[in-house]
Protein backbone atom coordinates (compact mmCIF):
# COMPACT_ATOMS: atom_id res chain seq x y z
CA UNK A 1 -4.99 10.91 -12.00
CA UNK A 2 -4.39 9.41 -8.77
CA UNK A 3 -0.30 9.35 -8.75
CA UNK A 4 -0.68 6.80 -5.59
CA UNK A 5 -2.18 3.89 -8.24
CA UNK A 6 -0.21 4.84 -11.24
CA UNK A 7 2.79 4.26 -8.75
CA UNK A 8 1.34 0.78 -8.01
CA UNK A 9 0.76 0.08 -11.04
CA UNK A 10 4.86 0.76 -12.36
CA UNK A 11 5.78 -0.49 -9.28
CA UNK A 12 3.78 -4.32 -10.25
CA UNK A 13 4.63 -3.83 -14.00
CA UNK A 14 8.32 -3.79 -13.05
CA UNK A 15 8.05 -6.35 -11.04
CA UNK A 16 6.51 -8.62 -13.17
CA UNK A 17 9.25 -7.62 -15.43
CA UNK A 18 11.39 -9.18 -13.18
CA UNK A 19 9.56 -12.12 -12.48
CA UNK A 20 9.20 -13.39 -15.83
CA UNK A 21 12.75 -12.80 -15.99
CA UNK A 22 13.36 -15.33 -12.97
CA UNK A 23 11.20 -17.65 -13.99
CA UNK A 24 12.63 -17.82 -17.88
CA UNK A 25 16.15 -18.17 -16.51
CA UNK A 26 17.46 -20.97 -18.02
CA UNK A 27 19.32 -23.53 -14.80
CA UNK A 28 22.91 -23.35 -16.56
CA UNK A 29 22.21 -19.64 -16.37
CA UNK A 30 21.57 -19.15 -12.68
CA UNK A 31 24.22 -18.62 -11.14
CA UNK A 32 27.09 -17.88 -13.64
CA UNK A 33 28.33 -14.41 -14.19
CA UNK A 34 28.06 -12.81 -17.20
CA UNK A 35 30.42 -10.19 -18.55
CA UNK A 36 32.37 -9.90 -14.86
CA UNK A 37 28.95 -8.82 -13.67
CA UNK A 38 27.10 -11.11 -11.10
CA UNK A 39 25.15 -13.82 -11.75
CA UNK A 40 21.74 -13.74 -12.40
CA UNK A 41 20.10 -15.02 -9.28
CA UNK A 42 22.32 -12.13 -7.33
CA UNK A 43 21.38 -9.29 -9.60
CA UNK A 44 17.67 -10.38 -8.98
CA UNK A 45 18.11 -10.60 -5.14
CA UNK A 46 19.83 -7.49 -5.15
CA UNK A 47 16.87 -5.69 -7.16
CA UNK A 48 14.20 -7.63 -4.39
CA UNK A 49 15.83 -6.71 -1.67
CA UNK A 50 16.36 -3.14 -2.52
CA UNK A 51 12.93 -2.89 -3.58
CA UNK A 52 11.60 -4.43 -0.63
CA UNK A 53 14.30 -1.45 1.65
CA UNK A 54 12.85 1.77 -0.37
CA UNK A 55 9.44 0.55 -0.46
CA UNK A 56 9.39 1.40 3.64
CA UNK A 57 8.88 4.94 5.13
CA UNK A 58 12.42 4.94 6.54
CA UNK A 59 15.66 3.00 6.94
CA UNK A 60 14.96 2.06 10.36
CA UNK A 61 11.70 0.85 9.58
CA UNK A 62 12.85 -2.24 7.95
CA UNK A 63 12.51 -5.60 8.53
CA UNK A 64 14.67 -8.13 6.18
CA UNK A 65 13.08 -11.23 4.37
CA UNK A 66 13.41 -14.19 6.65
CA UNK A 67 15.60 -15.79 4.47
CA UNK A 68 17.65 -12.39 4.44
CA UNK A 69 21.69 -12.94 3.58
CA UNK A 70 23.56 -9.69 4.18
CA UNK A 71 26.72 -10.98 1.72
CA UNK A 72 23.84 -11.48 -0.66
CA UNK A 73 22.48 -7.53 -0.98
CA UNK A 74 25.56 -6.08 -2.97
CA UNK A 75 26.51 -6.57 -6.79
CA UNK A 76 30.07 -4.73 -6.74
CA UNK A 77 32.84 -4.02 -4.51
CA UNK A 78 31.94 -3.47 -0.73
CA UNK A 79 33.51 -1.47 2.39
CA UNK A 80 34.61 1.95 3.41
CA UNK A 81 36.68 2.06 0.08
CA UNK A 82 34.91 -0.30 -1.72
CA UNK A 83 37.69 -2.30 -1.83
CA UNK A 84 36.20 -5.89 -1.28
CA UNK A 85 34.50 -8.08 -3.58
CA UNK A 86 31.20 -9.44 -2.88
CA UNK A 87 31.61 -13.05 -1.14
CA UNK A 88 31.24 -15.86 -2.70
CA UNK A 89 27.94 -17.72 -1.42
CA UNK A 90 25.56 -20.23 -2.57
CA UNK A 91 23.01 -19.24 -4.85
CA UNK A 92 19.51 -18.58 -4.04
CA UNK A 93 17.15 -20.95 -5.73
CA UNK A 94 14.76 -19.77 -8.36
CA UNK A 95 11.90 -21.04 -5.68
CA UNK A 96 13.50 -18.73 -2.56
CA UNK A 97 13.48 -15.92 -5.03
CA UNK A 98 9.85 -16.25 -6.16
CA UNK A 99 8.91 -16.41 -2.58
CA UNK A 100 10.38 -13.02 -2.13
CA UNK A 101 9.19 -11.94 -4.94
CA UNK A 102 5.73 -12.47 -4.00
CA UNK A 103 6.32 -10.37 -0.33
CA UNK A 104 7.47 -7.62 -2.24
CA UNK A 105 4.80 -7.60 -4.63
CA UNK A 106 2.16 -8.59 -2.08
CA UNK A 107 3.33 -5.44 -0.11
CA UNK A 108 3.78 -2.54 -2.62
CA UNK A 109 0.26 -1.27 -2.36
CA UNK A 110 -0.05 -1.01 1.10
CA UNK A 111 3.38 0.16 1.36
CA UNK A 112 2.73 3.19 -1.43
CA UNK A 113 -0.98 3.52 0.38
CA UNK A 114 1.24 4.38 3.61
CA UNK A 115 3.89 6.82 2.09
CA UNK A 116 3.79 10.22 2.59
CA UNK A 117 4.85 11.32 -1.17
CA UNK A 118 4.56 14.72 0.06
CA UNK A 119 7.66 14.63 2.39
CA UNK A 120 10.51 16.84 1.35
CA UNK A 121 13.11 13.58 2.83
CA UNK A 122 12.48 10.17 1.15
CA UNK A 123 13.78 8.81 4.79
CA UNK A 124 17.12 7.41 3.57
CA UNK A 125 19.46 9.92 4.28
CA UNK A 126 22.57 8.85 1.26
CA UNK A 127 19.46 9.99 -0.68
CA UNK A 128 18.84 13.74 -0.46
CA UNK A 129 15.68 13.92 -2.65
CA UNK A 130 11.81 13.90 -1.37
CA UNK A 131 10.01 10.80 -1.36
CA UNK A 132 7.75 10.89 -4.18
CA UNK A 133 11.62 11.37 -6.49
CA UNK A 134 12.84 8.03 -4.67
CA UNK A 135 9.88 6.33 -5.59
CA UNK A 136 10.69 6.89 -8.70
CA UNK A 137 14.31 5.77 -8.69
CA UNK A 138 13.54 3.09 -7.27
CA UNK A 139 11.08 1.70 -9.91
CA UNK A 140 13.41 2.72 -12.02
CA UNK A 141 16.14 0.17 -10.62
CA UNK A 142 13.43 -2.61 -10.44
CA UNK A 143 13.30 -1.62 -13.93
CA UNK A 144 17.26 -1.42 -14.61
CA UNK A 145 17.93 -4.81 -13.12
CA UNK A 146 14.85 -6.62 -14.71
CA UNK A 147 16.08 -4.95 -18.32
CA UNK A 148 19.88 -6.30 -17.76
CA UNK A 149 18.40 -9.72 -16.68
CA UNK A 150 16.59 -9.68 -19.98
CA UNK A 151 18.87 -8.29 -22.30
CA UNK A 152 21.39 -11.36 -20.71
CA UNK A 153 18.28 -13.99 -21.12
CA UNK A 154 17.50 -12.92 -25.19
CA UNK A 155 21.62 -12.44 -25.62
CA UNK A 156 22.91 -15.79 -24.15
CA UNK A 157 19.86 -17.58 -24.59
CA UNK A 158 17.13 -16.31 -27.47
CA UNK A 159 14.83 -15.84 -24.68
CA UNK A 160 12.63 -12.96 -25.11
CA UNK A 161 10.99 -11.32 -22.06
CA UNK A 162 7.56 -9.36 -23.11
CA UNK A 163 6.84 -5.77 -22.54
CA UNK A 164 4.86 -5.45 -19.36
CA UNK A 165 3.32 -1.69 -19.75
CA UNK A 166 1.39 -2.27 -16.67
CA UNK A 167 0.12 -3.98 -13.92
């Protein structure tokens, strides 16, 4: 098996995952918080831009999404003691979120093509794991994130998101 496309592959599956999810979202839905979590348009940003950040070689070798909002990258408390709460900001709309989604998508296979999975550092140094391991965590948060936003979508409003094996 060629562990470079079956990487692709999770990485798109997720991703539709998450997609569908943005799409389904109800408007009312948007940008309310559920639970004292964050609302649903944050918690998908969050999981695109994160994506988009771990899908690169390095942490310097990232370029943000034009539309890029740094208040708009973090879910929980932020600073040094993680002390203050996210701000407050308007919401991204489904449209601005489904353009990012496609440069994400539109970039995972060159970006896996260009990985070296062989390298003992992932290139994120907060992360001490090789880079084929931080792949993996980090379909596995497109994956968390796109599971919450379902779980909240079937929950609040009897929407069911299919089961996207692959892609």
């Amino acid at each position: 098996m060629d562990l470079k496309s079956a990487l692709k592959r999770q990485y798109h599956a997720s991703l539709k995952t998450l997609r569908l999810a943005i799409e389904r979202c109800p408007d009312g839905m948007w940008n309310s918080p559920a639970d004292g979590l964050a609302s649903f348009w944050r918690v998908a940003y969050h999981t695109l831009f994160y994506t988009h950040f771990y899908l690169q070689p390095d942490e310097h070798s990232f370029v943000r999404w034009s539309r890029h909002r740094t208040e708009a990258e973090c879910l929980g408390p932020i600073g040094r003691e993680g002390n203050r709460p996210p701000a407050e900001i308007d919401a991204y709309t489904r449209e601005d979120l489904l353009d990012y989604w496609r440069v994400c998508d539109e970039l995972v296979d060159g970006a896996v093509d260009a990985l070296d999975l062989s390298a003992s550092e992932c290139g994120f140094p907060w992360y001490r794991m090789p880079k084929l391991e931080h792949q993996l965590v980090n379909i596995r948060h497109i994956q968390h994130h796109a599971a919450a936003l379902s779980s909240r979508l079937r929950r609040e409003a009897g929407i069911a998101i299919e089961w996207v094996g692959r892609a």
